[in-house]
Protein backbone atom coordinates (compact mmCIF):
# COMPACT_ATOMS: atom_id res chain seq x y z
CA UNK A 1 -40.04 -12.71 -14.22
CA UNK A 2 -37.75 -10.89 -12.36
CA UNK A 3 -34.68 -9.37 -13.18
CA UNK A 4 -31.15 -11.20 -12.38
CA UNK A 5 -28.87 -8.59 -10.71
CA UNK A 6 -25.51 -8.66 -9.62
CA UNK A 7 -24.36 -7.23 -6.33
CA UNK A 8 -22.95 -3.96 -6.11
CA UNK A 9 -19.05 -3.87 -6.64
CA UNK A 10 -18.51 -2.12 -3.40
CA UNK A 11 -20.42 -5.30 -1.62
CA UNK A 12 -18.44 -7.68 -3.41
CA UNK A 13 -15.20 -6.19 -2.98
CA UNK A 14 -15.70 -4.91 0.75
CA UNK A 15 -16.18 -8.24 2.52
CA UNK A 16 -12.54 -9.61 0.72
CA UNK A 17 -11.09 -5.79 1.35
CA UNK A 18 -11.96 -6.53 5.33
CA UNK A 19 -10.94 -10.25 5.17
CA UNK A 20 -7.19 -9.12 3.30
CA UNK A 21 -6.56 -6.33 5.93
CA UNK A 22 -7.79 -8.31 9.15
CA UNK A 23 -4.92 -11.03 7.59
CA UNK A 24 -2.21 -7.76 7.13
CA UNK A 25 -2.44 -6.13 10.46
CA UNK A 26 -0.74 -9.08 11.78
CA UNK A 27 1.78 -8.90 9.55
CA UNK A 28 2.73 -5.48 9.71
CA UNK A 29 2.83 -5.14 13.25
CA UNK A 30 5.48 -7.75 13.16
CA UNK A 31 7.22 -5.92 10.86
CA UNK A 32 6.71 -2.49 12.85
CA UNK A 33 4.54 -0.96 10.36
CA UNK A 34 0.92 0.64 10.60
CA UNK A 35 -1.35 0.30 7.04
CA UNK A 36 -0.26 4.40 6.40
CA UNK A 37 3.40 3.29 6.89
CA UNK A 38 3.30 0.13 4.88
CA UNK A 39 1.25 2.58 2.10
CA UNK A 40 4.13 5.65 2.57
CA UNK A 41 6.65 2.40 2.10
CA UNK A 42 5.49 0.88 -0.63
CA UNK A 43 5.02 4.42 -2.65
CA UNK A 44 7.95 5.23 -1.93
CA UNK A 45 9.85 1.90 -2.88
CA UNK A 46 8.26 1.66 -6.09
CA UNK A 47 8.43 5.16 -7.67
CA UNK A 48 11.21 7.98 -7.64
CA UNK A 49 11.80 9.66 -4.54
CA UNK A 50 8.75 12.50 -3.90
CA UNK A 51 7.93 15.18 -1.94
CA UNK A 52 5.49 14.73 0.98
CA UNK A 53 2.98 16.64 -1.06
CA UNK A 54 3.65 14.64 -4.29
CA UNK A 55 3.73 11.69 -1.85
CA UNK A 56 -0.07 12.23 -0.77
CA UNK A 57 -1.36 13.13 -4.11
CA UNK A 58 0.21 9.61 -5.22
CA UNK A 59 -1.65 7.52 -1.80
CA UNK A 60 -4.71 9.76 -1.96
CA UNK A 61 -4.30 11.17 1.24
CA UNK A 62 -4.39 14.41 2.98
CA UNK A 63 -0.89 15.57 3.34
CA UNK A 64 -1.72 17.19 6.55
CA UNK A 65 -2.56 13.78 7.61
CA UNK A 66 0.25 11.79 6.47
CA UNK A 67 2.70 13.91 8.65
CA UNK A 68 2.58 11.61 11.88
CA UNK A 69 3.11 8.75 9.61
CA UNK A 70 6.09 10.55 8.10
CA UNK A 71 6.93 11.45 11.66
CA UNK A 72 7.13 7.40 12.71
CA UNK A 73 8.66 6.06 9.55
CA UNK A 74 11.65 9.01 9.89
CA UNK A 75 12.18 8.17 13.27
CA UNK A 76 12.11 4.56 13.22
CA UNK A 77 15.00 5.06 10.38
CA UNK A 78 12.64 3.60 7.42
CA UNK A 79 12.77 6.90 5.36
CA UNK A 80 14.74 10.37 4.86
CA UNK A 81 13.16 13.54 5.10
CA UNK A 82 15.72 16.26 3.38
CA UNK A 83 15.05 19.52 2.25
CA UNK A 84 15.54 20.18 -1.42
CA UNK A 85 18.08 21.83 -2.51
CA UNK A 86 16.04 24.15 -5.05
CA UNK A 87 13.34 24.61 -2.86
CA UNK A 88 14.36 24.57 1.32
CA UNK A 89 10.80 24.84 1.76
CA UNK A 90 10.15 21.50 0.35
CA UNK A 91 11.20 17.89 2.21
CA UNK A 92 12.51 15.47 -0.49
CA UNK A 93 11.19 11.76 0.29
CA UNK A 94 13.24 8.64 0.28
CA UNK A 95 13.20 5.34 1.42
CA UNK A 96 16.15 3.82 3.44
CA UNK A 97 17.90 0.53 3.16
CA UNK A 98 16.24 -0.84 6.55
CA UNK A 99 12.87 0.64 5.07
CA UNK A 100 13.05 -1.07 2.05
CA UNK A 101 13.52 -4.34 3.66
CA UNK A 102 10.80 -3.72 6.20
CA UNK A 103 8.59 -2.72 3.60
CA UNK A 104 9.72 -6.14 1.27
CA UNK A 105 9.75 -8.93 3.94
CA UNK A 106 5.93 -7.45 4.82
CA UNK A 107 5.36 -7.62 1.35
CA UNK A 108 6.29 -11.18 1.10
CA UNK A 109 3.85 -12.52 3.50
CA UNK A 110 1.10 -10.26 2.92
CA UNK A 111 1.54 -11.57 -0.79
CA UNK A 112 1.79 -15.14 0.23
CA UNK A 113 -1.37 -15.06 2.42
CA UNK A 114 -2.88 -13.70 -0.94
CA UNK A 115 -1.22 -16.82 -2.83
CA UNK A 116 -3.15 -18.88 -0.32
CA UNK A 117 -7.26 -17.35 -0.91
CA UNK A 118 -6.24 -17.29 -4.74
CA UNK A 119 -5.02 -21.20 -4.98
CA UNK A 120 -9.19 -21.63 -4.29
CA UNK A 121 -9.28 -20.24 -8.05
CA UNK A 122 -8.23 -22.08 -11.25
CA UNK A 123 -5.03 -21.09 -12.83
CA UNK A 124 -6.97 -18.98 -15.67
CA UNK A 125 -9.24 -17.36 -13.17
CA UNK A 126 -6.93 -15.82 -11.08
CA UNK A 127 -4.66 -14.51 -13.53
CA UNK A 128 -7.88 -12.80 -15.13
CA UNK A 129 -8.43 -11.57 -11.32
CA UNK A 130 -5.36 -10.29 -11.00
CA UNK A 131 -5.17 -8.35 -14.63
CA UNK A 132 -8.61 -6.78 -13.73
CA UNK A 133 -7.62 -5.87 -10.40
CA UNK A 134 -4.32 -4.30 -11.83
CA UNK A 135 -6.15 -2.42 -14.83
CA UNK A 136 -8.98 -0.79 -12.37
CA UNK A 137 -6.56 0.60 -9.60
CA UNK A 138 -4.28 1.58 -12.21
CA UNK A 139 -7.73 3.67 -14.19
């Protein structure tokens, strides 16, 4: 008899990763935003204000790559790019007010949209969903 497997996380996870961010470009183009900006936004929002190399380390990006984003979200007023006092070489990070709400009213639909596909689970199941989901990004 032969073996019961399980798919591979990766092809469990990938067809709901395409299906979430087909239903968030929408959302952040309304808002102005591109996935990197909504990602530099949402860093920045939750945690203390960063450098742009701190900043990268913390997204897992290149920060040669996340300049351009930096570059749109600074001119578009949604973050401050200062140098740091102790260092001039160094750009301190922070988030403006107009950023902030960008980055929160995106938030709120993306989230809602994700309120939606979860409602197919029972209560119990999708709070277990959401703890595991939580515990492995956070590992």
């Amino acid at each position: 008899m032969a073996e019961r497997t399980r798919p591979d996380l990766a092809a469990m996870l990938g067809g709901l990763m395409r299906r979430l961010m087909a239903a968030e470009a929408p959302v952040l183009a309304e808002h102005g935003l591109s996935m990197w900006g909504y990602v530099v936004l949402s860093a920045l929002d939750d945690g203390p204000v960063r450098t742009q190399a701190a900043l990268a380390r913390a997204i897992g990006a290149d920060k040669t790559r996340i300049i351009g984003t930096l570059d749109e979200l600074q001119e578009a007023g949604l973050i401050s790019r200062d140098p740091d006092p102790a260092d001039r070489r160094v750009r301190v990070l922070a988030i403006t007010d107009e950023g902030r709400a960008r980055r929160r009213g995106a938030q709120k639909q993306i989230q809602a949209h994700e309120d939606e596909l979860l409602a197919g689970l029972p209560a119990t199941d999708r709070a277990a969903f959401l703890r595991a989901a939580q515990a492995l990004a956070e590992s």
